[in-house]
C-alpha atoms as a PDB file:
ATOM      1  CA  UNK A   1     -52.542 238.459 208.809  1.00  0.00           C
ATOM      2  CA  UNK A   2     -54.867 235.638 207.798  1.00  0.00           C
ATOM      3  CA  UNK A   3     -54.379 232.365 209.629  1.00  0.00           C
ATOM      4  CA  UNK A   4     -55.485 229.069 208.684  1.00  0.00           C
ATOM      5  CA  UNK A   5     -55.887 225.484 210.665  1.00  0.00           C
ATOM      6  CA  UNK A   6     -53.038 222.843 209.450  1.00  0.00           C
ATOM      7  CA  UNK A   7     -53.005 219.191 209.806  1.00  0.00           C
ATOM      8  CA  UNK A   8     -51.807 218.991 213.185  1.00  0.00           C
ATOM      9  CA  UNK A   9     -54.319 221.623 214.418  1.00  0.00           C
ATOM     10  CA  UNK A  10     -51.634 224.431 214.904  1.00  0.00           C
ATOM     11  CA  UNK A  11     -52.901 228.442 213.216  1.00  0.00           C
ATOM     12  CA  UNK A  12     -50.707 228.490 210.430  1.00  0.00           C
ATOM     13  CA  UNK A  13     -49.994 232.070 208.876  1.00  0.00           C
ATOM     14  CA  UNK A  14     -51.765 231.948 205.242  1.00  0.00           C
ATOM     15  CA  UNK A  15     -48.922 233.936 203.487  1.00  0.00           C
ATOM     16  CA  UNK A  16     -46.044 230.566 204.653  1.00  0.00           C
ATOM     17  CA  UNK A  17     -48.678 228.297 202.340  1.00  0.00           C
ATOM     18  CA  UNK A  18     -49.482 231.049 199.300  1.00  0.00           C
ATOM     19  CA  UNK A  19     -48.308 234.387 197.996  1.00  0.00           C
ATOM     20  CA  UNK A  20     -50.377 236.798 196.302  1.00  0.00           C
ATOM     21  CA  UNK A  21     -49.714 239.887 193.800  1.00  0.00           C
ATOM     22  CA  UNK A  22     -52.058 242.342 192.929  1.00  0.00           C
ATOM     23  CA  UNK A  23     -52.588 242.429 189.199  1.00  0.00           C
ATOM     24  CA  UNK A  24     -54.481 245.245 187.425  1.00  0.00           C
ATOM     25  CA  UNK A  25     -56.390 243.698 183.971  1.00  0.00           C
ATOM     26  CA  UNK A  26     -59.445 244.631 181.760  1.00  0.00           C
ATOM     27  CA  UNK A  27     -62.985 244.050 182.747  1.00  0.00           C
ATOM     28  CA  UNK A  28     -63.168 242.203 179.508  1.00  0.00           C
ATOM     29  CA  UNK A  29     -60.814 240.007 177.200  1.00  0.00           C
ATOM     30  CA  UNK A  30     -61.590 240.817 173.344  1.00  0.00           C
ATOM     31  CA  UNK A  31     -61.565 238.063 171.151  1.00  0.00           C
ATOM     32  CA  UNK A  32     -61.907 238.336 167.270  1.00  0.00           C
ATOM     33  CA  UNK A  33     -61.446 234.824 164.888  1.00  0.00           C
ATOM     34  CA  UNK A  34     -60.182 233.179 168.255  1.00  0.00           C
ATOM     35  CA  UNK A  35     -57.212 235.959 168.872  1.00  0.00           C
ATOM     36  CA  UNK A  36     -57.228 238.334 171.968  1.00  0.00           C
ATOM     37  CA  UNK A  37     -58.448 241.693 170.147  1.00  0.00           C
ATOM     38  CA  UNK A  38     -58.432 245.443 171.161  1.00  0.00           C
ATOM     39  CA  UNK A  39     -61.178 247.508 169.258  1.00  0.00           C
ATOM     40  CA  UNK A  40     -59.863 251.254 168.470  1.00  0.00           C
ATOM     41  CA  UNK A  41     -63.301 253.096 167.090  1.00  0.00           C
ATOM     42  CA  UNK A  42     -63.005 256.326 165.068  1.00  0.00           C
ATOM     43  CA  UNK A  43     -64.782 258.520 162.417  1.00  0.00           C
ATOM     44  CA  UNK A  44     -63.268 261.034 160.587  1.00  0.00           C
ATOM     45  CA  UNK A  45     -63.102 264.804 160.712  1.00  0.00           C
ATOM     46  CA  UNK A  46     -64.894 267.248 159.573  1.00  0.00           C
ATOM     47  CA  UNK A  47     -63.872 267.775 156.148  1.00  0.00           C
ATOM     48  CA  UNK A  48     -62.523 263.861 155.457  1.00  0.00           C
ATOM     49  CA  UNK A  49     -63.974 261.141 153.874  1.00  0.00           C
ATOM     50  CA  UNK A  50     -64.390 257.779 155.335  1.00  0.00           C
ATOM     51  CA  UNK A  51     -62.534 256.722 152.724  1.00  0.00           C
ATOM     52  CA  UNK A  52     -59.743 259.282 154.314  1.00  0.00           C
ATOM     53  CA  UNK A  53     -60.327 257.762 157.839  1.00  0.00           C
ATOM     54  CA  UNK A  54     -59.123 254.425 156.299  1.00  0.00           C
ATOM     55  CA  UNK A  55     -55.981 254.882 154.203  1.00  0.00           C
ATOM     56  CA  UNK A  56     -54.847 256.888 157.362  1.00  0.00           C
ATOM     57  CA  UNK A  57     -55.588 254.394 159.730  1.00  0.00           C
ATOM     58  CA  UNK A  58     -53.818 251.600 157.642  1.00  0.00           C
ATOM     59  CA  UNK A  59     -50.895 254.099 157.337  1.00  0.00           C
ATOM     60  CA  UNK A  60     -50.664 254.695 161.139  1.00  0.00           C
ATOM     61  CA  UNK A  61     -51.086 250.306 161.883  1.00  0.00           C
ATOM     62  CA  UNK A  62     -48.231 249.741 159.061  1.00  0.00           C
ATOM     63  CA  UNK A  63     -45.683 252.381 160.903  1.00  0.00           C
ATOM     64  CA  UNK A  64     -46.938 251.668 164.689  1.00  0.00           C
ATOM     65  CA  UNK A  65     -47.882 247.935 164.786  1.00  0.00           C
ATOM     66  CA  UNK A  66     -44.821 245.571 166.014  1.00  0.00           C
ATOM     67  CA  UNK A  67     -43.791 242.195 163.767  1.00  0.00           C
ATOM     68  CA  UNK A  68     -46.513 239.864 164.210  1.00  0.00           C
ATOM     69  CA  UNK A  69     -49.367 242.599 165.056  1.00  0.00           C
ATOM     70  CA  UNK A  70     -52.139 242.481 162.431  1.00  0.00           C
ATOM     71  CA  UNK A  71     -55.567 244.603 162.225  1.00  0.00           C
ATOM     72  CA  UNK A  72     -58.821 243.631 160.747  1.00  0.00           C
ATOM     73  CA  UNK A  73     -61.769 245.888 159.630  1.00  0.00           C
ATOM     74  CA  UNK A  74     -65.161 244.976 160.403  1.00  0.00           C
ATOM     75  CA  UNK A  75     -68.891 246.609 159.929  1.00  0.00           C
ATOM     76  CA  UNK A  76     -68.710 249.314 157.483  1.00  0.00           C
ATOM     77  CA  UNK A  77     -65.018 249.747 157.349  1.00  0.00           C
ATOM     78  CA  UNK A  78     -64.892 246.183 156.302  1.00  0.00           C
ATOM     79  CA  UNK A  79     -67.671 247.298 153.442  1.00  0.00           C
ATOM     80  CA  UNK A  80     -66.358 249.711 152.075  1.00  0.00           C
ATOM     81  CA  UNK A  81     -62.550 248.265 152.055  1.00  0.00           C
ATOM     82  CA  UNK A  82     -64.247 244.898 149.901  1.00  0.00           C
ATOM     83  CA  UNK A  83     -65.776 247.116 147.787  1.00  0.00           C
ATOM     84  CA  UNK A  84     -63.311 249.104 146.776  1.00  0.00           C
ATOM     85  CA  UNK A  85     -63.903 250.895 143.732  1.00  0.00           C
ATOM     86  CA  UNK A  86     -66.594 249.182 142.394  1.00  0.00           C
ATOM     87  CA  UNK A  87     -68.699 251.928 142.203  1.00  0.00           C
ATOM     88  CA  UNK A  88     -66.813 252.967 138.930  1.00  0.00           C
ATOM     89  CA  UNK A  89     -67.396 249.286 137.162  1.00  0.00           C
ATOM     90  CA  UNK A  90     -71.193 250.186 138.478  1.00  0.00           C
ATOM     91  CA  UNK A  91     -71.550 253.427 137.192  1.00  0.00           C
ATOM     92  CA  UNK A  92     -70.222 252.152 133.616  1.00  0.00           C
ATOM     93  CA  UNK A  93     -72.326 249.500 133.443  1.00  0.00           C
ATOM     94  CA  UNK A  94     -75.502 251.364 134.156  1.00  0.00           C
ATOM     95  CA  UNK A  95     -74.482 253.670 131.510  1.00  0.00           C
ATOM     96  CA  UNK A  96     -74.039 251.186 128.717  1.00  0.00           C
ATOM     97  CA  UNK A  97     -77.771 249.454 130.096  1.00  0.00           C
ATOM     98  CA  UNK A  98     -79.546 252.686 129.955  1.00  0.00           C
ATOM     99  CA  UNK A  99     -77.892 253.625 126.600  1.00  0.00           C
ATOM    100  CA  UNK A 100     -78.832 250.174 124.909  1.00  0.00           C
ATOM    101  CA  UNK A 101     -82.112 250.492 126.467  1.00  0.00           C
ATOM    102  CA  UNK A 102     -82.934 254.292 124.503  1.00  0.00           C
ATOM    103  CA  UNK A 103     -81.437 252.428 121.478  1.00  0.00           C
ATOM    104  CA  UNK A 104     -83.743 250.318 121.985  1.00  0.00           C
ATOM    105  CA  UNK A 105     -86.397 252.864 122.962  1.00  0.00           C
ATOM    106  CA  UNK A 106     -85.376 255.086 119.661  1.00  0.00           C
ATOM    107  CA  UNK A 107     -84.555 252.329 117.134  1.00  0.00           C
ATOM    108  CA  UNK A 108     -81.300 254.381 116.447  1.00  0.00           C
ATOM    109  CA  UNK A 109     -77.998 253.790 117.551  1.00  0.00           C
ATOM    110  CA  UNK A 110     -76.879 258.081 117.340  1.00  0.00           C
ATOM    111  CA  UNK A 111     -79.985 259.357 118.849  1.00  0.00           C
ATOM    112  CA  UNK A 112     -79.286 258.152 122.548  1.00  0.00           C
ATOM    113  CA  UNK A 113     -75.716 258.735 122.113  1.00  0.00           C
ATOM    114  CA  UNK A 114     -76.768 262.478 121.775  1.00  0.00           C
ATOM    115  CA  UNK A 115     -79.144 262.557 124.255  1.00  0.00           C
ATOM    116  CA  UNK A 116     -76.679 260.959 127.102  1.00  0.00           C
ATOM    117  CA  UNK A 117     -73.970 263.878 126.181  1.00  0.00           C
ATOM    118  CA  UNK A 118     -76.568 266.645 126.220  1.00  0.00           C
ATOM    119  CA  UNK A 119     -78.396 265.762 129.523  1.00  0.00           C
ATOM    120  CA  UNK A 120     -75.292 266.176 131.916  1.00  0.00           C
ATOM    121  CA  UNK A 121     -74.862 269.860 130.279  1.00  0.00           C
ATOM    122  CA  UNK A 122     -78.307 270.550 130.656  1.00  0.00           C
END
């Protein structure tokens, strides 16, 4: 169809010198720590915790993912999976700082003891 000019001068058909295929690819190539990427975006239902959302996702990558596939978590996936359950060591710690601090406060180490058992039942 398309002709080009050779050497000699002669109108050379384009398709003798090349050969094409048509090829169907993303817009963009997704690249995360220098590997091609794919990002899969989610939240989770009604009802479900993020927390949910995760474990299931991880359960779906370890049964679906082929030898050699890995996934990564990032913004506040990636968070929350560091963190872990950290919240627990928190929570314990700010209860042994705010009882030493009424022990403190009352100059008695039974008084705040009874006071941090009453309050939740209050």
């Amino acid at each position: 169809r398309f002709h080009v000019r050779s050497s000699m001068g002669e109108m050379v058909p384009l398709s003798t010198l090349v050969s094409y295929e048509q090829v169907f690819e993303p817009d963009v190539a997704w690249r995360y720590n220098m590997y091609r990427s794919a990002i899969i975006q989610g939240q989770p239902a009604p009802g479900y915790s993020s927390g949910d959302a995760i474990a299931a996702m991880e359960r779906v990558a370890a049964e679906v993912l082929p030898q050699g596939y890995t996934y990564e978590w990032t913004g506040m996936a990636y968070q929350e999976v560091l963190a872990g359950n950290q919240a627990i060591y928190a929570f314990a710690l700010a209860l042994i700082f705010i009882y030493l601090f009424m022990v403190a406060q009352y100059e008695s180490w039974s008084i705040p003891l009874a006071i941090i058992l009453v309050v939740p039942v209050a």
